[in-house]
Protein backbone atom coordinates (compact mmCIF):
# COMPACT_ATOMS: atom_id res chain seq x y z
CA UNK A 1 0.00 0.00 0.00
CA UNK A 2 1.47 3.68 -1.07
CA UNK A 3 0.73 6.10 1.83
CA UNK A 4 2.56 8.80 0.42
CA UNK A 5 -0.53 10.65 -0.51
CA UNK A 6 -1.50 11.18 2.51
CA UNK A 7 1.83 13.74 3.18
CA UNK A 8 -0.03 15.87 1.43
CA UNK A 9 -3.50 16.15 2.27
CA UNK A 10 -4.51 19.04 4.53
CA UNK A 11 -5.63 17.84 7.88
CA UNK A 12 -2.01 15.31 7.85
CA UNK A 13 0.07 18.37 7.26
CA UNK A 14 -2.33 20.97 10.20
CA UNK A 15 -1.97 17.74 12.90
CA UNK A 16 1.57 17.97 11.76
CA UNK A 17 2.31 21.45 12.34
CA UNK A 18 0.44 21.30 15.44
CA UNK A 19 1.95 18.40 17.04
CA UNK A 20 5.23 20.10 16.61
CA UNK A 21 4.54 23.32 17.98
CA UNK A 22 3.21 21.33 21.01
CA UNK A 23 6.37 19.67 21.54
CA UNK A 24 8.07 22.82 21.27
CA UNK A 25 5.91 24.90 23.59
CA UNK A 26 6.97 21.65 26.31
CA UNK A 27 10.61 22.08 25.46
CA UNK A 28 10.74 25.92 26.59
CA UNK A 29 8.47 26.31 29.43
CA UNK A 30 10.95 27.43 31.69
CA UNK A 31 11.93 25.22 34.86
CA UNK A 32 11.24 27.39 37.17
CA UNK A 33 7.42 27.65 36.13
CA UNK A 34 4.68 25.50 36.87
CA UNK A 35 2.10 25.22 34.10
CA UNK A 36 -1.12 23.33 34.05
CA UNK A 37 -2.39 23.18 30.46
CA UNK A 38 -5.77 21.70 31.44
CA UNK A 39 -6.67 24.66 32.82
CA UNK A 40 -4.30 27.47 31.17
CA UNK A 41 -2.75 27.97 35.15
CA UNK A 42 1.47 29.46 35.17
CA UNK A 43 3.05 30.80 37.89
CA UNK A 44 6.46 31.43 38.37
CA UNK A 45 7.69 29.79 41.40
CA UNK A 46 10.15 31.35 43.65
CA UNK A 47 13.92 31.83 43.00
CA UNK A 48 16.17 28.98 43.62
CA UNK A 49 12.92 27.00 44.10
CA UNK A 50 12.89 23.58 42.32
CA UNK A 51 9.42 22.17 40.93
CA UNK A 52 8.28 18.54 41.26
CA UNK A 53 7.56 16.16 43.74
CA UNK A 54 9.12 16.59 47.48
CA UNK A 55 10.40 13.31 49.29
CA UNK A 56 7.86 12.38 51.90
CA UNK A 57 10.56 10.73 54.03
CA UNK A 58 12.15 13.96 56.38
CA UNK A 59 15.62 14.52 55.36
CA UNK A 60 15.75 13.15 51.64
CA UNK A 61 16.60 15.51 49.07
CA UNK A 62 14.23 16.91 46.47
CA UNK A 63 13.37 14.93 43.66
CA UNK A 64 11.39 16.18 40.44
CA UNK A 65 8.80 14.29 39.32
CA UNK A 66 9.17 13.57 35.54
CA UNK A 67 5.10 13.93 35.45
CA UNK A 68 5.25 17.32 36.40
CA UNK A 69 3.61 17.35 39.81
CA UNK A 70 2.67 20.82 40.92
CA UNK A 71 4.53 20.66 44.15
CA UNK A 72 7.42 23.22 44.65
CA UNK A 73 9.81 24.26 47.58
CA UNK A 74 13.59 24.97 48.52
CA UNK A 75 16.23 22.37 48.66
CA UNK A 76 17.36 24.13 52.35
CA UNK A 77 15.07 22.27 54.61
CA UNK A 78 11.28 20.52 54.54
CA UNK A 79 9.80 24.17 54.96
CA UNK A 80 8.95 26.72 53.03
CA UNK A 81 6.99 24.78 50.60
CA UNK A 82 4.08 25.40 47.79
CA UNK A 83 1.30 23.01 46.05
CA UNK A 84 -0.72 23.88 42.99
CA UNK A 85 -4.33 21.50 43.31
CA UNK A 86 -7.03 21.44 41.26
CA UNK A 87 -10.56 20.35 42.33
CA UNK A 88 -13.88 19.89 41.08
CA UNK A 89 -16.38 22.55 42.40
CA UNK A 90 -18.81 19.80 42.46
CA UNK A 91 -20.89 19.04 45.38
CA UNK A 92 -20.63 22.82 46.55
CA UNK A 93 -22.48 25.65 44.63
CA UNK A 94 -19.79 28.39 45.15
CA UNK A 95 -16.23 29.17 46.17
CA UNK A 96 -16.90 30.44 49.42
CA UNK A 97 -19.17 27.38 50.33
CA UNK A 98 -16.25 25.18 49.18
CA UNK A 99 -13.54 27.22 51.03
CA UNK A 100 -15.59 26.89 54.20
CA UNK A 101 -16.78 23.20 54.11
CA UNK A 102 -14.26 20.85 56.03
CA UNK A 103 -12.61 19.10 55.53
CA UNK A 104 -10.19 22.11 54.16
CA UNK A 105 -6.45 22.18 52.95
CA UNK A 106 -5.51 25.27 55.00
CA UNK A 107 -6.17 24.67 58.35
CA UNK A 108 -7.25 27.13 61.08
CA UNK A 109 -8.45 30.46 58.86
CA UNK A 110 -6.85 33.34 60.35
CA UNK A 111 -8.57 35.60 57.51
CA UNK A 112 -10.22 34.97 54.54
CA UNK A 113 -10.32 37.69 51.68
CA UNK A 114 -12.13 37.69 48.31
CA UNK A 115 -9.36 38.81 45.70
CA UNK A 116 -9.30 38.83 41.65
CA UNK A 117 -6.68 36.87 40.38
CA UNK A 118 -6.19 37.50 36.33
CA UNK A 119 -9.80 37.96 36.36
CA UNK A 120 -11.11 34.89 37.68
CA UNK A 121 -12.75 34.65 41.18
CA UNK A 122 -10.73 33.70 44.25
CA UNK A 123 -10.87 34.21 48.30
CA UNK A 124 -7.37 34.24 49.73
CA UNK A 125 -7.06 32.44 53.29
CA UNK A 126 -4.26 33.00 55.90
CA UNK A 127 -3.94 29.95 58.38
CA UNK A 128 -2.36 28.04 60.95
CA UNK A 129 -1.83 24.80 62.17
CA UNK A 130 0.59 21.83 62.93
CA UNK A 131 2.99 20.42 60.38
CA UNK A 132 5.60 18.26 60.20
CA UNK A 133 6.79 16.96 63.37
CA UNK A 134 3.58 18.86 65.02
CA UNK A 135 5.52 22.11 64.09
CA UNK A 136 3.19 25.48 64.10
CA UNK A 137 3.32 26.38 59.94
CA UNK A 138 1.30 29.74 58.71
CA UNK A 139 0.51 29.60 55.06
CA UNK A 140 -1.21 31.55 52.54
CA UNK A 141 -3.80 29.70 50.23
CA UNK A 142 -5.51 31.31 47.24
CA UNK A 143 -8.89 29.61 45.87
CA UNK A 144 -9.29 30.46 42.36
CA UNK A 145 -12.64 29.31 40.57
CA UNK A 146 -12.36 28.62 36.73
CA UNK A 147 -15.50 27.66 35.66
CA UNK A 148 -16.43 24.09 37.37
CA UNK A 149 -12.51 23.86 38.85
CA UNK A 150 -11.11 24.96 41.86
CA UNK A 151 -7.30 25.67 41.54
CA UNK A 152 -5.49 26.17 44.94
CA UNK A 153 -2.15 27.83 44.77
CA UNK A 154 -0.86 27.32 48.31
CA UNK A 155 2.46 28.53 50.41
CA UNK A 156 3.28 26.99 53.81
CA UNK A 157 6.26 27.32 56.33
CA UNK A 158 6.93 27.20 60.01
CA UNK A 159 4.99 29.74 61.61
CA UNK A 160 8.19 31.79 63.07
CA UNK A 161 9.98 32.16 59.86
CA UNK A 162 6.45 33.08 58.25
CA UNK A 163 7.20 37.22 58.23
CA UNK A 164 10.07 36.39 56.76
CA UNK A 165 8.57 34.68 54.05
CA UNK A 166 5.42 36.45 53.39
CA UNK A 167 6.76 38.65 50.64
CA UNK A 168 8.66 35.56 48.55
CA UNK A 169 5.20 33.89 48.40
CA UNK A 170 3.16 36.85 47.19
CA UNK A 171 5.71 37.40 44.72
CA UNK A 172 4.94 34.05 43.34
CA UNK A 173 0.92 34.34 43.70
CA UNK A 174 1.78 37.79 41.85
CA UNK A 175 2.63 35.81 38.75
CA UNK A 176 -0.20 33.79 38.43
CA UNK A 177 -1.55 34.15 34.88
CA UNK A 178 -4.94 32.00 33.92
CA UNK A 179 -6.31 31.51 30.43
């Protein structure tokens, strides 16, 4: 059977094209950015900070996740850390009834602000609570709604060192783009 034909019929040569610029747009997303396609979510994650999966076991060094896992954090120590999620909306009927329905990723809510992030929806949390080792962590955790999907873009670290932190993960949250 001669294929060749095919080479040159329309939709073979757009699936082409396509396929490559794909590839392409994979090969230079920067490391230091975490992108979710299914839902058009970047953000830039802090400098020095290295994206994929943290060990679990305390004391192992970081190691990236070749599937891209949205987790992100400093080599120095266990703490500071951030965590991209996405959730269905579904059973709740808004953001705010999903934010406050436990069982919730932040914790104790310290205060809870609406905010606009790239034009979508969002409520911003502050928390507390116990972390690794029962240490007392402070995060920040922003709720975005896109349509049927909640995306949580979240910052945590040991509740001392949080001040000193604050401004490294709102310059991150500042680089949120959705599309």
């Amino acid at each position: 059977m001669n294929f060749s034909h095919l080479y040159q019929h329309p939709l073979f040569i757009m699936v082409a094209l396509l396929s490559g610029l794909i590839v392409d747009c994979a090969k230079t997303a920067p490391p230091n950015e975490i992108v979710i396609k299914e839902v058009g979510f970047r953000m830039k994650a802090p400098a020095g900070w290295k994206i994929g999966m943290p060990a679990i076991e305390p004391g192992r060094k970081f190691k990236p996740a070749p599937d891209g896992d949205h987790c992100f954090y400093s080599e120095k120590s266990s703490y500071p850390y951030g965590k991209v999620w996405l959730f269905p909306l579904t059973p709740f009927s808004s953001l705010a009834e999903y934010v406050k329905t436990p069982p919730t990723l932040h914790g104790l809510t310290l205060t809870q602000t609406p905010i606009q992030v790239y034009g979508y929806q969002g409520i911003e949390v502050l928390s507390s609570g116990l972390g690794e080792n029962r240490l007392p962590v402070k995060g920040i955790y922003q709720y975005i709604l896109k349509r049927d999907t909640v995306i949580v873009a979240s910052f945590l670290t040991i509740a001392d060192s949080f001040p000193n932190q604050e401004h490294i993960f709102r310059s991150a949250l500042k680089t949120i783009e959705i599309k």
